[in-house]
N, C-alpha and C. Protein backbone atom coordinates (compact mmCIF):
# COMPACT_ATOMS: atom_id res chain seq x y z
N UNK A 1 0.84 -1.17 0.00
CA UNK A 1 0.00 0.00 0.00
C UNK A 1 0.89 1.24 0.00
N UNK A 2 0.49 2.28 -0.65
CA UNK A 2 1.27 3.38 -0.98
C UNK A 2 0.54 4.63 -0.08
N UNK A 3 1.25 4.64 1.03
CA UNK A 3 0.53 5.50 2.40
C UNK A 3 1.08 6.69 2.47
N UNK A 4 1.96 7.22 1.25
CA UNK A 4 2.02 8.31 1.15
C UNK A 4 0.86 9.51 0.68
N UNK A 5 0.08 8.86 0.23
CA UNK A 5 -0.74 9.42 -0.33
C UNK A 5 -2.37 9.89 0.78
N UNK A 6 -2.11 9.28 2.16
CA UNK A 6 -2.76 8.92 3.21
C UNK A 6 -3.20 10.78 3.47
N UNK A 7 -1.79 11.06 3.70
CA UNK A 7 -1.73 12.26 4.83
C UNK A 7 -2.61 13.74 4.11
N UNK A 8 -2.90 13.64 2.93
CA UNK A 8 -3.62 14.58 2.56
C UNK A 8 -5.47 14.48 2.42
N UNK A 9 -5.51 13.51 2.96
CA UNK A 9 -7.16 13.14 3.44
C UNK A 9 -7.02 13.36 4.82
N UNK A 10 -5.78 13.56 5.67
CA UNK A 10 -6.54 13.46 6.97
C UNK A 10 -6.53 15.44 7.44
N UNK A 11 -7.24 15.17 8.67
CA UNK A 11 -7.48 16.52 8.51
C UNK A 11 -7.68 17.15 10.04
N UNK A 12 -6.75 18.13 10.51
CA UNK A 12 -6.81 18.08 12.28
C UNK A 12 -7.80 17.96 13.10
N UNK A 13 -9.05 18.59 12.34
CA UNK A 13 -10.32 19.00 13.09
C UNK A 13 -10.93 17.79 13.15
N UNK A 14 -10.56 16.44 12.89
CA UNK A 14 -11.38 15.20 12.67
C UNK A 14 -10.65 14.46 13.88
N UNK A 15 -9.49 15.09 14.68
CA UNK A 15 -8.79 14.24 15.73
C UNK A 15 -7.71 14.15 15.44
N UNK A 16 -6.70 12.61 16.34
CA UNK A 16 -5.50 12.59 15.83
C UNK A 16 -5.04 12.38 14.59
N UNK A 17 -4.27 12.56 14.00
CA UNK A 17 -3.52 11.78 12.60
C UNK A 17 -3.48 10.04 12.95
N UNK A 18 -2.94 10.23 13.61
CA UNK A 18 -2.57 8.26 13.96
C UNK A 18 -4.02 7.37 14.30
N UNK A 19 -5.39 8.46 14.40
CA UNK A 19 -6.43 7.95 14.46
C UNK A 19 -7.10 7.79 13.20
N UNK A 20 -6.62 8.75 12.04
CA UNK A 20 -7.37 8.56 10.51
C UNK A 20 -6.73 7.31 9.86
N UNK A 21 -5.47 7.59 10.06
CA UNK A 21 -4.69 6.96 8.99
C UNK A 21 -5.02 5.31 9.16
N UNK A 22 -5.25 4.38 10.51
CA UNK A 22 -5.63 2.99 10.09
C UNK A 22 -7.19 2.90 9.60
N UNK A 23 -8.00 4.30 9.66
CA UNK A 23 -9.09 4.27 8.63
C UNK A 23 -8.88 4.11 7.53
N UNK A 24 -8.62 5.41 6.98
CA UNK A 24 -7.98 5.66 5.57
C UNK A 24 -7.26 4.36 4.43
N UNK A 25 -6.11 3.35 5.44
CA UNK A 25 -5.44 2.88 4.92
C UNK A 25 -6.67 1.84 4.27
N UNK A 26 -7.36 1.14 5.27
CA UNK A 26 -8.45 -0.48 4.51
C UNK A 26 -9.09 0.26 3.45
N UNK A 27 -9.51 1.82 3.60
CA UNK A 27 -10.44 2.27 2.60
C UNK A 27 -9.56 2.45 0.88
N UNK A 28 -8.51 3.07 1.22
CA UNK A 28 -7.31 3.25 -0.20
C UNK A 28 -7.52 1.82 -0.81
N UNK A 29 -6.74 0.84 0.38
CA UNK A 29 -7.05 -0.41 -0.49
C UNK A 29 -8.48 -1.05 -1.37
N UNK A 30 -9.50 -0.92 -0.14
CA UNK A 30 -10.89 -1.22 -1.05
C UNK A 30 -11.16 -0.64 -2.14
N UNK A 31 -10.66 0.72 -2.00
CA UNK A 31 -11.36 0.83 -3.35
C UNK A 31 -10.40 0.85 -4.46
N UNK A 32 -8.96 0.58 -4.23
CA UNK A 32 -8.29 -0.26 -5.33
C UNK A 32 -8.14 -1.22 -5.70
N UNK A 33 -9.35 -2.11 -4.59
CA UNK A 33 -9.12 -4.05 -5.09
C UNK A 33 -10.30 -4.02 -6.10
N UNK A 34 -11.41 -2.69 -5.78
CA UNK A 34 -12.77 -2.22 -6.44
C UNK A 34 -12.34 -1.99 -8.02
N UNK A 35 -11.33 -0.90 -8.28
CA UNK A 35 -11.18 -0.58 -9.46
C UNK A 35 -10.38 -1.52 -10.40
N UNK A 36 -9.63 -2.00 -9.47
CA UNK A 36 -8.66 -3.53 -9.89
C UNK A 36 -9.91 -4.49 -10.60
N UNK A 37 -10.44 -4.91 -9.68
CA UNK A 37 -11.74 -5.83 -10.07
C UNK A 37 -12.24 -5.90 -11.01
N UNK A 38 -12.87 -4.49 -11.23
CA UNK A 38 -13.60 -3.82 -12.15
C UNK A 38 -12.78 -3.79 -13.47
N UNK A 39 -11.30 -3.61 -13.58
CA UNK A 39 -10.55 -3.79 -14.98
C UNK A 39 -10.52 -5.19 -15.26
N UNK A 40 -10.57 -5.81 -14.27
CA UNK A 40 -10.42 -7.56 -14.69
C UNK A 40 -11.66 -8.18 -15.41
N UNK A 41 -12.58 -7.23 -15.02
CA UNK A 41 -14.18 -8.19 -15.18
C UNK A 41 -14.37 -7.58 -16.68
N UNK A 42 -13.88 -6.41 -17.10
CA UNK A 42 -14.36 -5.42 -18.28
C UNK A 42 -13.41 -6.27 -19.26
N UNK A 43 -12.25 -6.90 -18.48
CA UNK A 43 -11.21 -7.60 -19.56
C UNK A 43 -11.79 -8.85 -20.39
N UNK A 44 -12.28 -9.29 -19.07
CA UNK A 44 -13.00 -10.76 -19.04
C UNK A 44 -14.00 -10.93 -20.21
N UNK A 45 -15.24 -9.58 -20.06
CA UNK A 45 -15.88 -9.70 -20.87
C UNK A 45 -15.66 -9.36 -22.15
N UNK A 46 -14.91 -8.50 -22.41
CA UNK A 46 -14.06 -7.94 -23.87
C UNK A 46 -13.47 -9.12 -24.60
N UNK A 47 -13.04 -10.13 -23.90
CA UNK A 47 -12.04 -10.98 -24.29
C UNK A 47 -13.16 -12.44 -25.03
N UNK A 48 -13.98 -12.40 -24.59
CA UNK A 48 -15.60 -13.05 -24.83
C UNK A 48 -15.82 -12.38 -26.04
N UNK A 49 -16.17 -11.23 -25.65
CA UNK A 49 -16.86 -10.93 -27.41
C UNK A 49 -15.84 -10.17 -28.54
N UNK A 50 -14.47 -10.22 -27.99
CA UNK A 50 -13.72 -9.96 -29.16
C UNK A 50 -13.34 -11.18 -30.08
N UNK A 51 -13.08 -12.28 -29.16
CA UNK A 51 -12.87 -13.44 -29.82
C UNK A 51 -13.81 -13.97 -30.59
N UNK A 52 -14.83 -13.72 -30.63
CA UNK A 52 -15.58 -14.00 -32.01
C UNK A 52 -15.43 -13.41 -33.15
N UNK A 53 -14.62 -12.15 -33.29
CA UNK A 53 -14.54 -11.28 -33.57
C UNK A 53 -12.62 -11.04 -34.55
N UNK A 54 -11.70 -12.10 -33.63
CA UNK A 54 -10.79 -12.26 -33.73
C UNK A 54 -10.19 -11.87 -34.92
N UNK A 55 -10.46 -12.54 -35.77
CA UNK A 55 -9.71 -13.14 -37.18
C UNK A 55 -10.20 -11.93 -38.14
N UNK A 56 -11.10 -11.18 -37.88
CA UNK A 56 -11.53 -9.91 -38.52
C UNK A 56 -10.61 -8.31 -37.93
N UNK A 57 -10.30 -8.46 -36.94
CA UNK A 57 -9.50 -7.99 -36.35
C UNK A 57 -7.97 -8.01 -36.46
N UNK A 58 -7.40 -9.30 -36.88
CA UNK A 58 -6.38 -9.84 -37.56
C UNK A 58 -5.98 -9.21 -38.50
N UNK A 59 -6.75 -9.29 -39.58
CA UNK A 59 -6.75 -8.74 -40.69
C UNK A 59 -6.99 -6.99 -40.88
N UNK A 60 -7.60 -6.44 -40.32
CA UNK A 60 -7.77 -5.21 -40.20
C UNK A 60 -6.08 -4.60 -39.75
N UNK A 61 -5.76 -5.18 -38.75
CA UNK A 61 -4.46 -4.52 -38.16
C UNK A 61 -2.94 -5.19 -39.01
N UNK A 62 -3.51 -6.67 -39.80
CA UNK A 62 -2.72 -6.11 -40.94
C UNK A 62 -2.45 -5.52 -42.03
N UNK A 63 -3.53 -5.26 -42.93
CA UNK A 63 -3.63 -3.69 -43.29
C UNK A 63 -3.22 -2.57 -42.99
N UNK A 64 -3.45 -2.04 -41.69
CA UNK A 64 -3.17 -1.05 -40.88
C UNK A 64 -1.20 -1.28 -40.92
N UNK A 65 -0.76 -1.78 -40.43
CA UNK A 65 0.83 -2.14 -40.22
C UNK A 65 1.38 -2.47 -41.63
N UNK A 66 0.49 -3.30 -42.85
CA UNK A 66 1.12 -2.90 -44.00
C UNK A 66 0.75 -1.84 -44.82
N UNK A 67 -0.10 -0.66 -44.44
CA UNK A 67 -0.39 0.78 -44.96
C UNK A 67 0.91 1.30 -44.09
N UNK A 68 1.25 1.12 -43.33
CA UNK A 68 2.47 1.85 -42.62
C UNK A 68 3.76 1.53 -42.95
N UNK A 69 3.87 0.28 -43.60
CA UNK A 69 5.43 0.05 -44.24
C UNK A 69 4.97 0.69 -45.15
N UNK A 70 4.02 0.74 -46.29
CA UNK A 70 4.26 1.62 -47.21
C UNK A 70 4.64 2.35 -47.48
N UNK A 71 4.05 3.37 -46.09
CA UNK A 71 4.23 5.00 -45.95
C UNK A 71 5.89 5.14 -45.78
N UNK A 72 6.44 4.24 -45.06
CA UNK A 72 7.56 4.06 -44.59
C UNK A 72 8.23 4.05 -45.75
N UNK A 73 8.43 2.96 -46.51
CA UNK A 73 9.42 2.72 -47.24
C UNK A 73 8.82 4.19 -48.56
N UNK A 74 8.08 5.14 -48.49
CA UNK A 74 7.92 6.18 -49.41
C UNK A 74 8.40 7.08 -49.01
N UNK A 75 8.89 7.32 -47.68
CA UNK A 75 9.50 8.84 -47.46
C UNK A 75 10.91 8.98 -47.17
């Protein structure tokens, strides 16, 4: 966990420092196991409906990479 980033959420009028910060810290993590999660599941499903999709995709990006040697070997 990267707890540098802690000390600018806490705030004097809320009490001690050494009383926010083992708040703060479970919450930083939750909601980076949240956004973590959330890239894995968006991967998950992308990876589902691109693969039907695959071999059209294939081909598109080689086009794309041989329109670019073209350009290449013209200038």
């Amino acid at each position: 966990m990267d707890v540098r980033f802690l000390p600018q959420f806490t705030t004097p009028a809320a009490g001690p420092i050494w009383h926010q910060i083992p708040i703060l810290g479970p919450v930083f993590a939750s909601t980076g196991f949240c956004i973590t999660a959330g890239y894995g599941a968006t991967a998950g499903l992308l990876r589902t409906a691109l693969g039907r999709v695959s071999k059209t995709l294939n081909r598109i990006t080689a086009l794309v990479f041989g329109a670019l040697a073209i350009r290449l070997v013209w200038e």
